[in-house]
N, C-alpha and C. Protein backbone atom coordinates (compact mmCIF):
# COMPACT_ATOMS: atom_id res chain seq x y z
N UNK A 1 25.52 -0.43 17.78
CA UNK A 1 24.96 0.73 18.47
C UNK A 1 23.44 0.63 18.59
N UNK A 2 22.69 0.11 17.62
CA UNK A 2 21.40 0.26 17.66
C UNK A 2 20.95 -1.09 18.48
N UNK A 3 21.82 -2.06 18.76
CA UNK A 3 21.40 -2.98 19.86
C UNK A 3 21.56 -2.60 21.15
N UNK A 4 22.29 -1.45 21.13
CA UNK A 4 22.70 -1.14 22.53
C UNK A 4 21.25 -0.01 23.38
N UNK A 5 21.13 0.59 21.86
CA UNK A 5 20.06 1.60 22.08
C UNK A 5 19.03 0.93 22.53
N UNK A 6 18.47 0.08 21.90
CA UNK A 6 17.50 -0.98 22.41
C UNK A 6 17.27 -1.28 23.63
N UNK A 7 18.40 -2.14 24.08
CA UNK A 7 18.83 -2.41 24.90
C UNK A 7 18.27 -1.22 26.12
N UNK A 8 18.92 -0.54 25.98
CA UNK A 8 18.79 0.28 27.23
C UNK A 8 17.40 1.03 27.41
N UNK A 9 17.17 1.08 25.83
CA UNK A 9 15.23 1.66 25.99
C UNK A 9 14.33 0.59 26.68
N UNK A 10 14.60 -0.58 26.09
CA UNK A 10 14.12 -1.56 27.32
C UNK A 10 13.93 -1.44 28.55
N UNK A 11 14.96 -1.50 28.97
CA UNK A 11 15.50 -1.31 30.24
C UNK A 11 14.83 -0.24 31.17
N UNK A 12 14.61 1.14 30.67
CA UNK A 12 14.31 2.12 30.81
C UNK A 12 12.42 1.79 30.99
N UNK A 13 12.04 1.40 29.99
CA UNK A 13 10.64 0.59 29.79
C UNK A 13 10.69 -0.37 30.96
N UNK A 14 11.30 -1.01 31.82
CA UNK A 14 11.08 -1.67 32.58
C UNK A 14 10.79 -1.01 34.05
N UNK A 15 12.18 -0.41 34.03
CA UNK A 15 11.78 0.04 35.06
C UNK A 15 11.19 1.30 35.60
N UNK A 16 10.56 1.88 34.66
CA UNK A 16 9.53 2.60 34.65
C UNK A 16 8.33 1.93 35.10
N UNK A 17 7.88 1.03 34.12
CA UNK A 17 6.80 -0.06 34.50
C UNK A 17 7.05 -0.54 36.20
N UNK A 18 8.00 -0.59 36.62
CA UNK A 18 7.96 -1.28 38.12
C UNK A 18 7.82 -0.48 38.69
N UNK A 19 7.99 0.70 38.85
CA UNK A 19 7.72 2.11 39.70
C UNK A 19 7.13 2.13 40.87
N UNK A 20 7.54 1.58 42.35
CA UNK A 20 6.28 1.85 43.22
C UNK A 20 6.01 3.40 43.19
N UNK A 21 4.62 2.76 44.02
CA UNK A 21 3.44 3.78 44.04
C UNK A 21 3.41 4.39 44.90
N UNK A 22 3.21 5.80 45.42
CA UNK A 22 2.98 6.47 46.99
C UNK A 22 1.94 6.38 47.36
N UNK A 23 1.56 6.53 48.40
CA UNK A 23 0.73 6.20 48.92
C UNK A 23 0.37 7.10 50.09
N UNK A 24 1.05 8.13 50.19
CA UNK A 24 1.09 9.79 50.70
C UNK A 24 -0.67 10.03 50.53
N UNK A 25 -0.63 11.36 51.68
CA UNK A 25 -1.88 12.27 51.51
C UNK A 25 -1.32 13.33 50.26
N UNK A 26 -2.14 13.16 49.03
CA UNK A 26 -1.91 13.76 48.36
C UNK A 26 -2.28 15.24 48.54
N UNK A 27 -2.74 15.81 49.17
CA UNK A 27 -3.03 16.91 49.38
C UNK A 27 -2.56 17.39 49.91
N UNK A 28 -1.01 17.03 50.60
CA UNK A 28 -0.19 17.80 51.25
C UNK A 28 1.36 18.19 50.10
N UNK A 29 1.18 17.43 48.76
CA UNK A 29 1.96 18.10 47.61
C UNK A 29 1.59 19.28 47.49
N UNK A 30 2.29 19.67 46.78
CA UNK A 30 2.65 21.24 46.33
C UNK A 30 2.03 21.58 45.25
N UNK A 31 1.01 22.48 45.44
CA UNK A 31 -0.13 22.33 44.11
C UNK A 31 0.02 23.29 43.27
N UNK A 32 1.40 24.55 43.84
CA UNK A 32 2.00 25.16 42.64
C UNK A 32 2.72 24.39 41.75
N UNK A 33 3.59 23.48 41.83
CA UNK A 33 4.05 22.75 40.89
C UNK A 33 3.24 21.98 40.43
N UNK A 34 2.07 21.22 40.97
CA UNK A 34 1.29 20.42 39.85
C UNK A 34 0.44 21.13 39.44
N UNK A 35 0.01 22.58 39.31
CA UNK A 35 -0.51 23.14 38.56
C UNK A 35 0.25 23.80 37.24
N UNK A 36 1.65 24.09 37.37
CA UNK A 36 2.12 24.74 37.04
C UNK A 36 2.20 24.75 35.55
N UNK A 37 1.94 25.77 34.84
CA UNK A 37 1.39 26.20 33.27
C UNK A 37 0.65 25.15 32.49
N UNK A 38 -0.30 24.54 33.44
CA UNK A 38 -1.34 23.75 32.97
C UNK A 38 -2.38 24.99 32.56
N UNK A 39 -2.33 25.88 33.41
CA UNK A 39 -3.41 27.11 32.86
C UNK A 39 -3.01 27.96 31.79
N UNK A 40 -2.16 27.29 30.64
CA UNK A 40 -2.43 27.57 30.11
C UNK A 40 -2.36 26.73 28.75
N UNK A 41 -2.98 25.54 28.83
CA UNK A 41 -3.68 24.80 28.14
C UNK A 41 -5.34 24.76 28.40
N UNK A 42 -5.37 25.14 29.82
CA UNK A 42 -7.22 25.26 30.04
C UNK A 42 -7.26 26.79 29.02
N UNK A 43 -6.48 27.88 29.62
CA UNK A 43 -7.12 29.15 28.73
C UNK A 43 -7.13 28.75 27.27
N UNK A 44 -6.17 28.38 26.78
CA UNK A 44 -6.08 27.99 25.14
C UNK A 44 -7.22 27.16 24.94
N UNK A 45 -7.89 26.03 25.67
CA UNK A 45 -8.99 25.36 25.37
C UNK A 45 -10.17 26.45 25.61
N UNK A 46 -10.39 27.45 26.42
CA UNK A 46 -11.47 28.15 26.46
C UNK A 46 -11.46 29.24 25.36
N UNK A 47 -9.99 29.48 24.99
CA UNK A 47 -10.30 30.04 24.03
C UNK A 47 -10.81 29.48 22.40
N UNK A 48 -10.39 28.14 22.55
CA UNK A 48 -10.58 27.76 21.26
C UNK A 48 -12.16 26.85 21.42
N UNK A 49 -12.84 27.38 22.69
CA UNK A 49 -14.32 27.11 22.39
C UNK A 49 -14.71 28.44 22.21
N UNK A 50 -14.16 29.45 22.84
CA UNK A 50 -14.89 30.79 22.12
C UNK A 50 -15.13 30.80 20.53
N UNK A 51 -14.04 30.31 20.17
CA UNK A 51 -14.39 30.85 18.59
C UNK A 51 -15.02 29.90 18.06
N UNK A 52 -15.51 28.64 18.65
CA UNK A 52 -16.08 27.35 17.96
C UNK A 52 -17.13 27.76 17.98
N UNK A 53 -18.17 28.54 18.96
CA UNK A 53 -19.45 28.79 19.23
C UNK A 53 -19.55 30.17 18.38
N UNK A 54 -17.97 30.67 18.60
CA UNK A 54 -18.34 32.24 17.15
C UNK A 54 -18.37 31.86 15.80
N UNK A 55 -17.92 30.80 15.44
CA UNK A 55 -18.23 30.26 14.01
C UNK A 55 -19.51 29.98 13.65
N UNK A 56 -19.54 28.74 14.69
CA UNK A 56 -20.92 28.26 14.50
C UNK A 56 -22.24 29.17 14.62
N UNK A 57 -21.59 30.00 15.57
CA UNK A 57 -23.01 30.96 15.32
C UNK A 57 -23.32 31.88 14.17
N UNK A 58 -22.47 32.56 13.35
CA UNK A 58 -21.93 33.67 12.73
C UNK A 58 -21.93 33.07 11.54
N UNK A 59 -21.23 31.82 11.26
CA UNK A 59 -20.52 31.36 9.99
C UNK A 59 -22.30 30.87 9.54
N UNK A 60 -22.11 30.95 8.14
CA UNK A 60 -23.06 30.25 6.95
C UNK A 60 -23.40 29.29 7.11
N UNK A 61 -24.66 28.28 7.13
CA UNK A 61 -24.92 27.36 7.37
C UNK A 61 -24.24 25.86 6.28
N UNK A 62 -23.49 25.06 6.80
CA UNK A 62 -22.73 24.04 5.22
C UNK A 62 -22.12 23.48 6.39
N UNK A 63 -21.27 22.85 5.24
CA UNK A 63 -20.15 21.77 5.59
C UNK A 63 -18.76 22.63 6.96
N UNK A 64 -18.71 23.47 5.84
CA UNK A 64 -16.64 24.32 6.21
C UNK A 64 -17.42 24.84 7.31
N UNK A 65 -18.67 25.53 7.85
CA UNK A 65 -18.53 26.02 9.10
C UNK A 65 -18.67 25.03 9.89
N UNK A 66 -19.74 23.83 9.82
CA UNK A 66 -19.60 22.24 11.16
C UNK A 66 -18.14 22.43 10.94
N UNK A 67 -17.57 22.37 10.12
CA UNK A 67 -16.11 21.92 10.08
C UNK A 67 -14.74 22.26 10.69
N UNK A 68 -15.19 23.51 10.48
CA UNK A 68 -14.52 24.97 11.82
C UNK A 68 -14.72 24.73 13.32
N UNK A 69 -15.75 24.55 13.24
CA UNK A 69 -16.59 24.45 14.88
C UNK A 69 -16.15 23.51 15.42
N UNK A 70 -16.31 21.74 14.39
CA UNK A 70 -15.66 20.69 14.94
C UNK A 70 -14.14 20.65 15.32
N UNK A 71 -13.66 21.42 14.48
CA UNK A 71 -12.24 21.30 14.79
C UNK A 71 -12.07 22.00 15.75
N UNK A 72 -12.40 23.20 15.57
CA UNK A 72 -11.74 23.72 17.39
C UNK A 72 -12.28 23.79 18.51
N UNK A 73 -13.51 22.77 18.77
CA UNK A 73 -14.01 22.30 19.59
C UNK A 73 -13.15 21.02 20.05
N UNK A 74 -12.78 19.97 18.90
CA UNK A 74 -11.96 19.20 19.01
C UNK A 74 -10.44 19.53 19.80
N UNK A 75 -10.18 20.16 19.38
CA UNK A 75 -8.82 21.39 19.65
C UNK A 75 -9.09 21.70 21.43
N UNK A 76 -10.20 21.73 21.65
CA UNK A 76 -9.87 23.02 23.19
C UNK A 76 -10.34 21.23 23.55
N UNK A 77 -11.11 19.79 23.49
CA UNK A 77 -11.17 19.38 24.30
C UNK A 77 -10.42 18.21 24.60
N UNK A 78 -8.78 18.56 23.76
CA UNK A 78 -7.87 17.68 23.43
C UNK A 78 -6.83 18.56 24.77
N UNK A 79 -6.62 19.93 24.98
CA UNK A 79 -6.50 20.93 25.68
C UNK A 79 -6.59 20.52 26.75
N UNK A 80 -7.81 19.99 27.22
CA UNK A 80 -8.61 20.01 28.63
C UNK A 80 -8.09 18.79 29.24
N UNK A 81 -7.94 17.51 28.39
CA UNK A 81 -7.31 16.29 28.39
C UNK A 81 -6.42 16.53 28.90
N UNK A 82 -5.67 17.15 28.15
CA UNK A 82 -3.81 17.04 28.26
C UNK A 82 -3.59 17.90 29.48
N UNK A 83 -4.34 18.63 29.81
CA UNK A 83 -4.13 19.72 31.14
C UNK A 83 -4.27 18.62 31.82
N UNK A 84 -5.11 18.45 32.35
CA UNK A 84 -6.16 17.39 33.26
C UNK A 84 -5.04 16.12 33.44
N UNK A 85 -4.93 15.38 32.76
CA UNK A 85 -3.75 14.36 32.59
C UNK A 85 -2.44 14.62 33.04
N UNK A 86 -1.91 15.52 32.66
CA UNK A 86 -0.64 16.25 33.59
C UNK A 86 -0.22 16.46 34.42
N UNK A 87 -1.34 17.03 35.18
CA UNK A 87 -1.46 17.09 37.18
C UNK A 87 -1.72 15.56 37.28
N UNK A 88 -2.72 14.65 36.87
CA UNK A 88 -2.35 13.59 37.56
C UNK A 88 -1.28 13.24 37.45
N UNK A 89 -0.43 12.91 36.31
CA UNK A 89 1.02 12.76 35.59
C UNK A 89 1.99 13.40 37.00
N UNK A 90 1.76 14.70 37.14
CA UNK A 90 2.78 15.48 38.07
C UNK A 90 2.20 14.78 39.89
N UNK A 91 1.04 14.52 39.81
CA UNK A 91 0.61 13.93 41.53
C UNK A 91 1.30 12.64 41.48
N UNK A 92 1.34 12.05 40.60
CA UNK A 92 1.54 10.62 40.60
C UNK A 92 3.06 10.59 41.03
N UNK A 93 3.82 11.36 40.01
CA UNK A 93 4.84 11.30 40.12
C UNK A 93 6.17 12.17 41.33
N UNK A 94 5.51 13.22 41.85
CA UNK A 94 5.59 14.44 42.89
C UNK A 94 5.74 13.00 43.83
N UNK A 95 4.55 12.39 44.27
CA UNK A 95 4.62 11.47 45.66
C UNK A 95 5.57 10.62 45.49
N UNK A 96 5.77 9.89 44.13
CA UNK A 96 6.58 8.93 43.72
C UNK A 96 8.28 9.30 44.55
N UNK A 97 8.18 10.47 44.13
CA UNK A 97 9.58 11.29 44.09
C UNK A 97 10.00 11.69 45.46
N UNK A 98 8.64 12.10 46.55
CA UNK A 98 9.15 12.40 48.09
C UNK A 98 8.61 11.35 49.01
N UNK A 99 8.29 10.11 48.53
CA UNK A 99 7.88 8.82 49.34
C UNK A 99 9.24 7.23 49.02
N UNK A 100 9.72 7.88 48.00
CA UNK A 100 10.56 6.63 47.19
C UNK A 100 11.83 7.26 46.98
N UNK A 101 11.86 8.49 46.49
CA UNK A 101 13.34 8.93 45.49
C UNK A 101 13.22 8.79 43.95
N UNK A 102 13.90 9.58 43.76
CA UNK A 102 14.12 9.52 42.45
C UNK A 102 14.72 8.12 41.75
N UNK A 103 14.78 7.57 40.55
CA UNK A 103 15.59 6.76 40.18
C UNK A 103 16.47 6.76 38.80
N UNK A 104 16.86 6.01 38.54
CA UNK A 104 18.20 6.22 37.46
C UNK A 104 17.28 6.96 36.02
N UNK A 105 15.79 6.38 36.03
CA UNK A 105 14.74 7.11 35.01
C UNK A 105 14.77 8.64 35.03
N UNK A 106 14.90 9.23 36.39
CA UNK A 106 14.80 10.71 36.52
C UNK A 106 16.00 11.16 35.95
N UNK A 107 16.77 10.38 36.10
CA UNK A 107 18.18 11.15 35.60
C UNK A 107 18.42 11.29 34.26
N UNK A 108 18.04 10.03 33.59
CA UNK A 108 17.75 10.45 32.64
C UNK A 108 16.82 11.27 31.55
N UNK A 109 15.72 11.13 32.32
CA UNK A 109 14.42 12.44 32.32
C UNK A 109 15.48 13.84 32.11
N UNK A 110 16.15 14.24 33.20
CA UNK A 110 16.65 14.97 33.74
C UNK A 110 17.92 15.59 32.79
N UNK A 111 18.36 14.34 31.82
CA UNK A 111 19.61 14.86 30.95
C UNK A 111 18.95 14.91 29.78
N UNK A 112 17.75 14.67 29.54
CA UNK A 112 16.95 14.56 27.94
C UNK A 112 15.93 15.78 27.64
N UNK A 113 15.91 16.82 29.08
CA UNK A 113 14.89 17.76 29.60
C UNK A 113 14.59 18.71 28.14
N UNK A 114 15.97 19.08 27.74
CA UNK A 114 16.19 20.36 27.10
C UNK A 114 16.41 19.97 25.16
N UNK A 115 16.52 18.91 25.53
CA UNK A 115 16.63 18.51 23.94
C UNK A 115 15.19 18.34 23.30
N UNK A 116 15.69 19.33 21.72
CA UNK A 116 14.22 19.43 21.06
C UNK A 116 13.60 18.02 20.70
N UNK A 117 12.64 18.12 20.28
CA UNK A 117 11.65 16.98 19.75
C UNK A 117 12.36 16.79 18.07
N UNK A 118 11.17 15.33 17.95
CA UNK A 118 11.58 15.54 16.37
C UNK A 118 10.89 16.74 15.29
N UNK A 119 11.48 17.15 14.58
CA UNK A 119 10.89 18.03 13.24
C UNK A 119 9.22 17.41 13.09
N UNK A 120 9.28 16.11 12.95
CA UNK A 120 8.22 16.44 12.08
C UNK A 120 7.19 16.10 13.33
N UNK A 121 7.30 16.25 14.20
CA UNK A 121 6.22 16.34 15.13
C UNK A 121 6.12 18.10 15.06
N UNK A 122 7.14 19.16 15.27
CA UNK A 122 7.17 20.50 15.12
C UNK A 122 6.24 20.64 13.60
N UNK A 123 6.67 19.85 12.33
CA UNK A 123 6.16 20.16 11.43
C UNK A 123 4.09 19.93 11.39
N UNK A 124 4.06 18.60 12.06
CA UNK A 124 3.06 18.16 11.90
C UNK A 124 1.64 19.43 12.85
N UNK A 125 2.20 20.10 13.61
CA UNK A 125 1.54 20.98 15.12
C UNK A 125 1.80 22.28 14.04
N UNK A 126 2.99 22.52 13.29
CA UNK A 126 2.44 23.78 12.46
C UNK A 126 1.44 23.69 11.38
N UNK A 127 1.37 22.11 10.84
CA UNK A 127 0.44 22.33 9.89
C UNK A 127 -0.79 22.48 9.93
N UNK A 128 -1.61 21.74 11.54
CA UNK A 128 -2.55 21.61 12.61
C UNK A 128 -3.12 23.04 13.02
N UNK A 129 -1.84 23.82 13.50
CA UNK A 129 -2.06 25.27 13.73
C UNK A 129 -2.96 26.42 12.69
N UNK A 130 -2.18 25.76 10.96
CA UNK A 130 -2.64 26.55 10.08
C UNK A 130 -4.20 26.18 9.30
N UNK A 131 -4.24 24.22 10.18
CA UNK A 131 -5.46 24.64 9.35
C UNK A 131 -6.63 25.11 10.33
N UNK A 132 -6.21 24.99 11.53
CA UNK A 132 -7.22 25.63 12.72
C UNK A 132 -7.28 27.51 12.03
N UNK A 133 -6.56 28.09 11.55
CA UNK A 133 -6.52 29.01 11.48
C UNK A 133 -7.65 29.62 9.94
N UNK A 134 -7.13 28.00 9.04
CA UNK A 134 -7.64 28.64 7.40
C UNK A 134 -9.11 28.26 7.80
N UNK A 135 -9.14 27.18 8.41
CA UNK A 135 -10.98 26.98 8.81
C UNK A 135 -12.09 27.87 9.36
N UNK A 136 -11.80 28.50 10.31
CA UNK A 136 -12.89 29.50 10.25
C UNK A 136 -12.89 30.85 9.54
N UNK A 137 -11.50 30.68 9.08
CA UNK A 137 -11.47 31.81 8.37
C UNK A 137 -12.32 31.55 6.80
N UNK A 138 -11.99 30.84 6.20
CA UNK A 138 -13.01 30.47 5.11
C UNK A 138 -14.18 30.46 5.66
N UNK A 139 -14.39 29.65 6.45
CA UNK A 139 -16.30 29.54 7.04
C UNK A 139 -17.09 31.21 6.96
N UNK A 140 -16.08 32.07 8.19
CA UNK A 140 -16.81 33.24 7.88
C UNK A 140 -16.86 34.39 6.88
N UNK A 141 -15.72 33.75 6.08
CA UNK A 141 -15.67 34.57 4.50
C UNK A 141 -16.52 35.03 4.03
N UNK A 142 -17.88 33.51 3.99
CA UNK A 142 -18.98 33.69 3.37
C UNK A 142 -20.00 34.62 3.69
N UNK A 143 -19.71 35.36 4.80
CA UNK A 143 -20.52 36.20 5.27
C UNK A 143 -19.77 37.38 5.47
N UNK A 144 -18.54 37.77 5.12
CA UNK A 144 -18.41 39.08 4.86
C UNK A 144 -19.27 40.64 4.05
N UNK A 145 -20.18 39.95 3.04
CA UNK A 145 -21.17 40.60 2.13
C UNK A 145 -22.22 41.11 3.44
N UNK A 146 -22.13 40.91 4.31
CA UNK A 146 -23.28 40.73 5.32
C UNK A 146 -22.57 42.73 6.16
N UNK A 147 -21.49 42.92 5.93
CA UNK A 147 -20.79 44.29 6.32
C UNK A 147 -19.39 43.96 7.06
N UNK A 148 -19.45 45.21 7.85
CA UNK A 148 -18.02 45.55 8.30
C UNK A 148 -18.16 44.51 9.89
N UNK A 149 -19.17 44.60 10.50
CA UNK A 149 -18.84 43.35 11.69
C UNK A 149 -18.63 42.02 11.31
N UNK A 150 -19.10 41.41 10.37
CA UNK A 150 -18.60 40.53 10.10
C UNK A 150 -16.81 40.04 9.96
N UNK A 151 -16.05 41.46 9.49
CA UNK A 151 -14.69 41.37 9.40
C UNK A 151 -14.37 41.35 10.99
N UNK A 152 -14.94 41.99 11.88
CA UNK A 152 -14.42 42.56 13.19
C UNK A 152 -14.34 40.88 13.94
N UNK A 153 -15.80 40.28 13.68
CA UNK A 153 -15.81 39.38 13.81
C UNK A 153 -14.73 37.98 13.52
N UNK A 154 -14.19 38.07 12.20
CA UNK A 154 -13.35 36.71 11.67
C UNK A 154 -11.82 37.78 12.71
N UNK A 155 -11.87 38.84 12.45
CA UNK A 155 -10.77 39.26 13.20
C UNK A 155 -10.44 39.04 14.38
N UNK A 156 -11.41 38.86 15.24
CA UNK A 156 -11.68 38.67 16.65
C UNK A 156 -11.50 37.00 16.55
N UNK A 157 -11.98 35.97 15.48
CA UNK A 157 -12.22 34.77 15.90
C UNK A 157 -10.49 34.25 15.77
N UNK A 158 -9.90 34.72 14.69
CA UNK A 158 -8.72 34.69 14.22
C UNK A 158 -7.12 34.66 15.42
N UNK A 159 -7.84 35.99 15.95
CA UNK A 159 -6.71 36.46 17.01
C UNK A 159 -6.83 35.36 18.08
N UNK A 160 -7.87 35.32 18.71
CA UNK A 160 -7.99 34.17 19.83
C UNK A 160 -7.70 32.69 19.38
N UNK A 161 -7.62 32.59 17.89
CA UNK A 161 -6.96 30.82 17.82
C UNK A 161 -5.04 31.44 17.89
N UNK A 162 -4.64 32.43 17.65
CA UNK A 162 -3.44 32.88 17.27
C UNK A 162 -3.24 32.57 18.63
N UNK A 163 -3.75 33.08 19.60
CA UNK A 163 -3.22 33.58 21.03
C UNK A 163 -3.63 31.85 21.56
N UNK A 164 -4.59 31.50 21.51
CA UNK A 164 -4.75 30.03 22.22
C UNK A 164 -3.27 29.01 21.69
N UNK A 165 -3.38 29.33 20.15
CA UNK A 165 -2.00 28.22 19.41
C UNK A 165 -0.67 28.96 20.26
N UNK A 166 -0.59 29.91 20.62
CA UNK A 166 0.78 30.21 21.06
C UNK A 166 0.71 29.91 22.65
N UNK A 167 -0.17 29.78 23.05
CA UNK A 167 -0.20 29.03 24.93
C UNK A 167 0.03 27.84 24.56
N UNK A 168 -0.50 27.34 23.57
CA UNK A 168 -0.12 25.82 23.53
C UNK A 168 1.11 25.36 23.07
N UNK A 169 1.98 26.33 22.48
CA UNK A 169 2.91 26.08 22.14
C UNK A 169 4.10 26.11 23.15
N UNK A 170 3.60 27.39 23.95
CA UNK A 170 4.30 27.86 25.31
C UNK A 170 4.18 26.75 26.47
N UNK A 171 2.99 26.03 26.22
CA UNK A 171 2.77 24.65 27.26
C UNK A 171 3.55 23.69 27.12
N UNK A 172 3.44 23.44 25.73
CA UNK A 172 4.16 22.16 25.44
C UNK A 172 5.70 21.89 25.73
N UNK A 173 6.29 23.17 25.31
CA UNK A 173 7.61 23.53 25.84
C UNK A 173 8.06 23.77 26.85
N UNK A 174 7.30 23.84 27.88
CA UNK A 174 7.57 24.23 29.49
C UNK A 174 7.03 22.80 30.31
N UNK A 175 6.23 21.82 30.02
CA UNK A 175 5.79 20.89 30.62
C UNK A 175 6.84 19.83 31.53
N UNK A 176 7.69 20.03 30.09
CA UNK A 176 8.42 18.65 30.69
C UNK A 176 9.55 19.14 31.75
N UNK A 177 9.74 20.68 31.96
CA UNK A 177 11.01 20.72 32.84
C UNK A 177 10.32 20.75 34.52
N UNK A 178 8.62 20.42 34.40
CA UNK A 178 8.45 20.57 35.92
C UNK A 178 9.00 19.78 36.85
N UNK A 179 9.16 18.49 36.58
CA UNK A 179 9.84 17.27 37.84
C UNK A 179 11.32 17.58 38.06
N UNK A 180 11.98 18.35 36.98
CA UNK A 180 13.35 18.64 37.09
C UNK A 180 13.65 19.92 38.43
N UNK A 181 12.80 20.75 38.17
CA UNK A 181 12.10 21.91 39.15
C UNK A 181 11.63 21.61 40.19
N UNK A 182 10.92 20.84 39.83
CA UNK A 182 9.93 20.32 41.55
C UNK A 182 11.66 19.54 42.64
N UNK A 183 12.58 18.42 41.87
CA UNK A 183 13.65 18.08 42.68
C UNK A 183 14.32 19.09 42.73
N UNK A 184 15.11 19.89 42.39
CA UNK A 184 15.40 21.27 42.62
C UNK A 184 15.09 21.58 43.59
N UNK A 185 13.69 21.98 44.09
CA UNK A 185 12.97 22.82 44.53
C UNK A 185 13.15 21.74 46.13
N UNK A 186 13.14 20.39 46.32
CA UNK A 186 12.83 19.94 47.25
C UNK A 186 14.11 19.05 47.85
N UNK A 187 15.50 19.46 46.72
CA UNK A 187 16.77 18.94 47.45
C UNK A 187 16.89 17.67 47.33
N UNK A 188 16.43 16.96 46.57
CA UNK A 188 16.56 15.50 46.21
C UNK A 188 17.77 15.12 45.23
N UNK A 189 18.54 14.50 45.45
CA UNK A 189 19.84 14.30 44.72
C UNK A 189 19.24 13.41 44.05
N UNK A 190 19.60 13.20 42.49
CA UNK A 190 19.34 12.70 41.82
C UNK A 190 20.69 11.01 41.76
N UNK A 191 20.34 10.34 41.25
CA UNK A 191 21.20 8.92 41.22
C UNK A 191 22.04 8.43 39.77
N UNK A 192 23.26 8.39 40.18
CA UNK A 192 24.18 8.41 38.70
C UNK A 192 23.44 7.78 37.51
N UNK A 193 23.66 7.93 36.20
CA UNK A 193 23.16 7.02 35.42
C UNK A 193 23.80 6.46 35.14
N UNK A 194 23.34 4.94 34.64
CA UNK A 194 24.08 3.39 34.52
C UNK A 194 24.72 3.83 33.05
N UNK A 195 26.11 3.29 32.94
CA UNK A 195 27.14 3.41 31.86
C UNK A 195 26.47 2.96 30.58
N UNK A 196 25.60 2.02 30.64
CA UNK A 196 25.05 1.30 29.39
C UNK A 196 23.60 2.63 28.97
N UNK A 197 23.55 3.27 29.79
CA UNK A 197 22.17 4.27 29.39
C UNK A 197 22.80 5.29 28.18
N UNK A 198 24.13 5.19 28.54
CA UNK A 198 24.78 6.96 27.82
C UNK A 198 24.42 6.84 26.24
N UNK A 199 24.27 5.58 25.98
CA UNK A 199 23.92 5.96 24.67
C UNK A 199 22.29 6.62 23.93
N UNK A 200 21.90 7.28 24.96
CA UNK A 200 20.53 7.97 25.30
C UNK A 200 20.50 8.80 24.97
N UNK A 201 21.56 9.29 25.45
CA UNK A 201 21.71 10.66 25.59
C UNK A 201 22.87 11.33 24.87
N UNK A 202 24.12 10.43 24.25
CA UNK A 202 24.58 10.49 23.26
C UNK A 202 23.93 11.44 21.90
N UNK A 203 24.32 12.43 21.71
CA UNK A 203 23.75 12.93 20.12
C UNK A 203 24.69 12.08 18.95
């Protein structure tokens, strides 16, 4: 079984790699679907520079506040990447799809859409989440003695990583069903998959 799996991930690796290219006016794609809930990895990145510049400004001068700041500065411009990368990801592939067709890859794209990830990638993004969360919260601890805005403040910086981590969570989970949507949307029959693939998609 695990030669077979191989086998066909290969395979899959290949002809992915051969993929022609379109060569379409791209500007006549559909820029609701290649936009589609990319905005909200840009808002989650703007939000998680709001609070980088509210740390850094607010928080105590040391280590844990650079440290706050770096991280969710790091955070919103990992955000901006992955937005940004996506639409090309979705242009590239949108033309691919109404200049060429789909191929036996989409189909299987297409039967793998809905199945979760592994755990410890889920585990590894909650632990990421919490320390984006314990970091500025320690940073501006130190300045609670300072009064009651200071709390309003870590409260305010707090909520907007809460609300940015849950767009990103909402992104990540909605990304991959756009090409499934976009053929949908544009009547493209998809192409059987080869007998030797099923073990892909096999649980």
């Amino acid at each position: 079984m695990d030669d077979e799996v191989r086998r066909a991930h290969d395979e899959v690796v290949n002809l992915v790699a051969l993929r022609p290219v379109a060569v379409a006016d791209r500007r006549s794609l559909p820029r609701r679907f290649l936009w589609r809930d990319v905005w909200l990895a840009l808002t989650s990145s703007s939000l998680n520079l709001l609070a980088a510049a509210t740390v850094v400004a607010v928080g105590a001068d040391g280590w844990l506040t650079s440290a706050a700041g770096s991280a969710l500065a790091s955070a919103a411009a990992s955000s901006i990447v992955s937005g940004l990368h996506e639409v090309h990801q979705r242009t590239r592939h949108a033309g691919r799809l109404l200049e060429h067709g789909p191929d036996a890859a989409d189909t299987l794209a297409a039967l793998q859409a809905d199945r979760p990830g592994p755990h410890w990638t889920l585990a590894l993004r909650v632990v990421f989440d919490l320390l984006l969360l314990a970091l500025p919260a320690m940073a501006l601890s130190q300045t609670w003695h300072e009064g009651a805005s200071t709390w309003t403040i870590t409260a305010g910086v707090l909520t907007a990583r809460l609300v940015a981590a849950t767009m990103e969570h909402l992104y990540l989970r909605r990304n991959h069903r756009w090409r499934q949507d976009f053929i949908h949307r544009e009547g493209i029959p998809l192409p059987a998959l080869p007998d030797r693939w099923r073990v892909l998609v096999t649980p």
